[in-house]
Protein backbone atom coordinates (compact mmCIF):
# COMPACT_ATOMS: atom_id res chain seq x y z
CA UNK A 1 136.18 86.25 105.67
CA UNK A 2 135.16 89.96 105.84
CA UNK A 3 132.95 91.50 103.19
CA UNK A 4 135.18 93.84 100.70
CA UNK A 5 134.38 97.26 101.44
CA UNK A 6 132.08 98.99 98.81
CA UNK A 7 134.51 100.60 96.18
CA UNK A 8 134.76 104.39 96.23
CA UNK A 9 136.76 106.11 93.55
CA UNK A 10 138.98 108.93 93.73
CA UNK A 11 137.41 112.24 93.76
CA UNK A 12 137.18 113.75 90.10
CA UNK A 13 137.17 117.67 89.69
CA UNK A 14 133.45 117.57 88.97
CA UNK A 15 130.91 114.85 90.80
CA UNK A 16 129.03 112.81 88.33
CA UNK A 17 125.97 113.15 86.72
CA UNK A 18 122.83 110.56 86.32
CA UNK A 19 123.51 110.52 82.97
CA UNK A 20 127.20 110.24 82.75
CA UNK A 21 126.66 107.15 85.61
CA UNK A 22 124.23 105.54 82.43
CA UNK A 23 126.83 105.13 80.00
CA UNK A 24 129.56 104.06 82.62
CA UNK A 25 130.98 100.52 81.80
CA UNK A 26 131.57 98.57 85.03
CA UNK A 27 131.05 94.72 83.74
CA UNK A 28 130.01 92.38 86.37
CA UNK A 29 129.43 95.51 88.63
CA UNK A 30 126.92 97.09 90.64
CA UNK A 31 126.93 100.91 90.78
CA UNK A 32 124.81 103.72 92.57
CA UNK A 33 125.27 107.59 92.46
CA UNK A 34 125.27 108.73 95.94
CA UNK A 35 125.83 112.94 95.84
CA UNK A 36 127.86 112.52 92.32
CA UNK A 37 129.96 110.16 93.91
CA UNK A 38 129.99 106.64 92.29
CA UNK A 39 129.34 103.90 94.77
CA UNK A 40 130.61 100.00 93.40
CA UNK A 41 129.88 96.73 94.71
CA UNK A 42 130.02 93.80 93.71
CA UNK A 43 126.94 91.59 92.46
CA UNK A 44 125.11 89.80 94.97
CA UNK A 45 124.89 85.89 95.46
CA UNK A 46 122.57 82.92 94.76
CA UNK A 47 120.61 83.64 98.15
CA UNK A 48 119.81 87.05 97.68
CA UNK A 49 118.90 86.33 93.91
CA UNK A 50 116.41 83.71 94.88
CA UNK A 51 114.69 85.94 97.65
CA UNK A 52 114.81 89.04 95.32
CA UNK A 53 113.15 86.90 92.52
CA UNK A 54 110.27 85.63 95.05
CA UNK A 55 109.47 89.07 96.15
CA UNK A 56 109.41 90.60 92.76
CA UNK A 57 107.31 87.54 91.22
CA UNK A 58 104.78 88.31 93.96
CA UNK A 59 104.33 91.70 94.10
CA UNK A 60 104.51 91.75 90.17
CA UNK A 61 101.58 89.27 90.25
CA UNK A 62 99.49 91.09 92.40
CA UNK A 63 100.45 94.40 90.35
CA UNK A 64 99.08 92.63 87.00
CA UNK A 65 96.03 91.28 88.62
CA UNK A 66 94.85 94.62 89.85
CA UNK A 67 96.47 97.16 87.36
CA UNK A 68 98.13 98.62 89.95
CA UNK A 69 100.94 100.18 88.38
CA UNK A 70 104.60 99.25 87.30
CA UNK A 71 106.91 96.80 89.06
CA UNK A 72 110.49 97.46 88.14
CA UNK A 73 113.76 94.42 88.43
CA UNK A 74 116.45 94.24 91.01
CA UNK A 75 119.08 97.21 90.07
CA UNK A 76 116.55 100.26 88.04
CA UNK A 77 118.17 103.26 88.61
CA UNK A 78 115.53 105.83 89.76
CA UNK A 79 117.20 109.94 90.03
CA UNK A 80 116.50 110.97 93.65
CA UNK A 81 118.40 114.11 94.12
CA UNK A 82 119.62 116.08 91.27
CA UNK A 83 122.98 118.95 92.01
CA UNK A 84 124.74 116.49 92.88
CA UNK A 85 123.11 113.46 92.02
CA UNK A 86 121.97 110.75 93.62
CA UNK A 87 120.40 107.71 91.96
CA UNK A 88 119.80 104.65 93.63
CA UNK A 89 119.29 100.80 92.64
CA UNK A 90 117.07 99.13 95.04
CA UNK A 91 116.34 95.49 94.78
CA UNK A 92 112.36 95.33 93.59
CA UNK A 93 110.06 98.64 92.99
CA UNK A 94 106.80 99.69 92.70
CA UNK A 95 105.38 102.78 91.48
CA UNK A 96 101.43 104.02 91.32
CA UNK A 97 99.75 103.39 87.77
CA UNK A 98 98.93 107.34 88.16
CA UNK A 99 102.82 108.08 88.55
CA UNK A 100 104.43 106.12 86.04
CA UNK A 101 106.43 107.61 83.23
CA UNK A 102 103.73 107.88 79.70
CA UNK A 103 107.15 106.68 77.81
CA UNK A 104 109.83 105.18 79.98
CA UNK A 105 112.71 107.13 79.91
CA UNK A 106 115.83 105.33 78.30
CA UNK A 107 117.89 106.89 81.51
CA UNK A 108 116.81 106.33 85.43
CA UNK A 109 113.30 107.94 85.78
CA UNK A 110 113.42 111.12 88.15
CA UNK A 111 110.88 110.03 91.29
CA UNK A 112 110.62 107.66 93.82
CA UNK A 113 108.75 104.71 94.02
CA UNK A 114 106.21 104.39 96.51
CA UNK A 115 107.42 100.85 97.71
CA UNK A 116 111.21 100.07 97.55
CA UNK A 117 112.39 96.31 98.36
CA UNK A 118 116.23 96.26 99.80
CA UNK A 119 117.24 92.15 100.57
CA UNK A 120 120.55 92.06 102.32
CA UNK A 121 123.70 90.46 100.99
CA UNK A 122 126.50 89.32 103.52
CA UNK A 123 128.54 91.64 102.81
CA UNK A 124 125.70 94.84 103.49
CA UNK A 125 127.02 96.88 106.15
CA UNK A 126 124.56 98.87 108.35
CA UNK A 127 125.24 102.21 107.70
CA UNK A 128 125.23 101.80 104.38
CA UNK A 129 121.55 100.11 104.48
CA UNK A 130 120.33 103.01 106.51
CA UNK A 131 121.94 105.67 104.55
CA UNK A 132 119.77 103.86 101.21
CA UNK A 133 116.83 103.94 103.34
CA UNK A 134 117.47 107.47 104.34
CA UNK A 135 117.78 108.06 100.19
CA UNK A 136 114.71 106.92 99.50
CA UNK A 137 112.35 108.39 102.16
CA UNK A 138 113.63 111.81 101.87
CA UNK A 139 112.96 111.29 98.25
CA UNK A 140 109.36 110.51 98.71
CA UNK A 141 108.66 106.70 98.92
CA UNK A 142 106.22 105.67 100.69
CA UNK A 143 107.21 102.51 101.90
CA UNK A 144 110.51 100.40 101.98
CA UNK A 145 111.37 97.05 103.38
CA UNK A 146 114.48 95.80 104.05
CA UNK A 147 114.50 92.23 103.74
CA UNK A 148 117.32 90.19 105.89
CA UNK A 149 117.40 86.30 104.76
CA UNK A 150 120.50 85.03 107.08
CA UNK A 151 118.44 86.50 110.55
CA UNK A 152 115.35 85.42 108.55
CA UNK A 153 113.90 88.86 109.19
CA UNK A 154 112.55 92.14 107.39
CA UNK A 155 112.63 96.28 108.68
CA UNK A 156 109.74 97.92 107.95
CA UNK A 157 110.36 101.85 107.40
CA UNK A 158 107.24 104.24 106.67
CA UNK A 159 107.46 108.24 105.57
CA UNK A 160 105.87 108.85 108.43
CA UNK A 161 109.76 107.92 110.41
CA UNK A 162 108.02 104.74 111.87
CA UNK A 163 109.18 101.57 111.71
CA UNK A 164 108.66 98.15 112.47
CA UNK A 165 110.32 94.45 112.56
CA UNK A 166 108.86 91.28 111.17
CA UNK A 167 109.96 88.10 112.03
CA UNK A 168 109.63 84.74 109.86
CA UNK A 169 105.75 84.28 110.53
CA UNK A 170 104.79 87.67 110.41
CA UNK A 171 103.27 88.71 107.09
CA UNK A 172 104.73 92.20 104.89
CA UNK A 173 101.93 93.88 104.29
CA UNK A 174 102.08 96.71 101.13
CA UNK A 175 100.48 99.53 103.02
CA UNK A 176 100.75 102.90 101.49
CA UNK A 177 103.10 101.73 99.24
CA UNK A 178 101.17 98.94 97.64
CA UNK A 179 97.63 98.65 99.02
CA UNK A 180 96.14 95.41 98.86
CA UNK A 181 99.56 93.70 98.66
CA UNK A 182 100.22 91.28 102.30
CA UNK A 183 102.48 87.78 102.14
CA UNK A 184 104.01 85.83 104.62
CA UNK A 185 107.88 86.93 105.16
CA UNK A 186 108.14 82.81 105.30
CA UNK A 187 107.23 82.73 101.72
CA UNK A 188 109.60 84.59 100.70
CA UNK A 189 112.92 82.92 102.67
């Protein structure tokens, strides 16, 4: 059966704002802000979870062991763009001890991490990955990987507009985004 197509609402008079996206009640929903326009989808399933868990439960380990920085869950809102704005959910993030809010903001922080973790769903089209990726370069990340469980697979994209493919027994290594940080794409599938 075909994936449902991401849910785009009518265009208001105004686009939306960060903040106005942060108070929006969607139960059982996942939202972004692409440009003030409100992006819906809904929640992944048990496959993704489990990969997105294993990722974060590594890097979040290796974080803590070397006080590295911040890890943040599957679906933090970080601001990317403001006029119109854009804020984007990714999957796991990291972000550099030295760039981490002093008080974490009750709305999505304004920056972008330096290593983003996207794992694909079924029903993830293409365009729509790339345009996320696209989002969080241009934004300043250092690093993102898209992880793809069903082709048992991972896209490597670098600020630097290089990227790379990993298969199964190749290893994700953290780079600039999270130096020190390399595990098998195996262990994580």
């Amino acid at each position: 059966m075909p994936a449902e197509p991401a849910y785009v609402p009518p265009m208001t008079a105004s686009p939306l704002t960060a903040e106005e996206l942060l108070y929006l009640h969607l139960p059982d929903k996942h939202a972004e802000l692409v440009k003030g326009v409100l992006i819906v989808r809904e929640p992944p399933g048990g496959r993704h979870g489990q990969v997105v868990m294993e990722v974060g439960r590594l890097i979040a380990n290796h974080v803590t062991d070397h006080g590295l920085g911040m890890v943040y869950a599957a679906e933090t809102g970080f601001t990317l763009r403001r006029n119109p704005d854009t804020v984007r959910a990714p999957d796991v993030a990291f972000v550099r001890r030295e760039r981490v809010p002093k008080i974490a903001p009750i709305g999505y922080p304004d920056l972008a991490p330096d290593l983003v973790i996207e794992v694909l769903s079924p029903g993830d089209r293409p365009g729509e990955t790339l345009a996320k990726v696209a989002d969080w370069l241009t934004a300043g990340t250092r690093l993102v990987w898209v992880i793809d469980p069903e082709r048992r697979s991972a896209r490597i994209y670098r600020e630097d507009g290089t990227e790379t493919t990993a298969a199964a027994d190749d290893s994700l290594d953290g780079e600039a985004g999270l130096p020190g940080f390399s595990c098998p794409l195996r262990a994580l599938l």
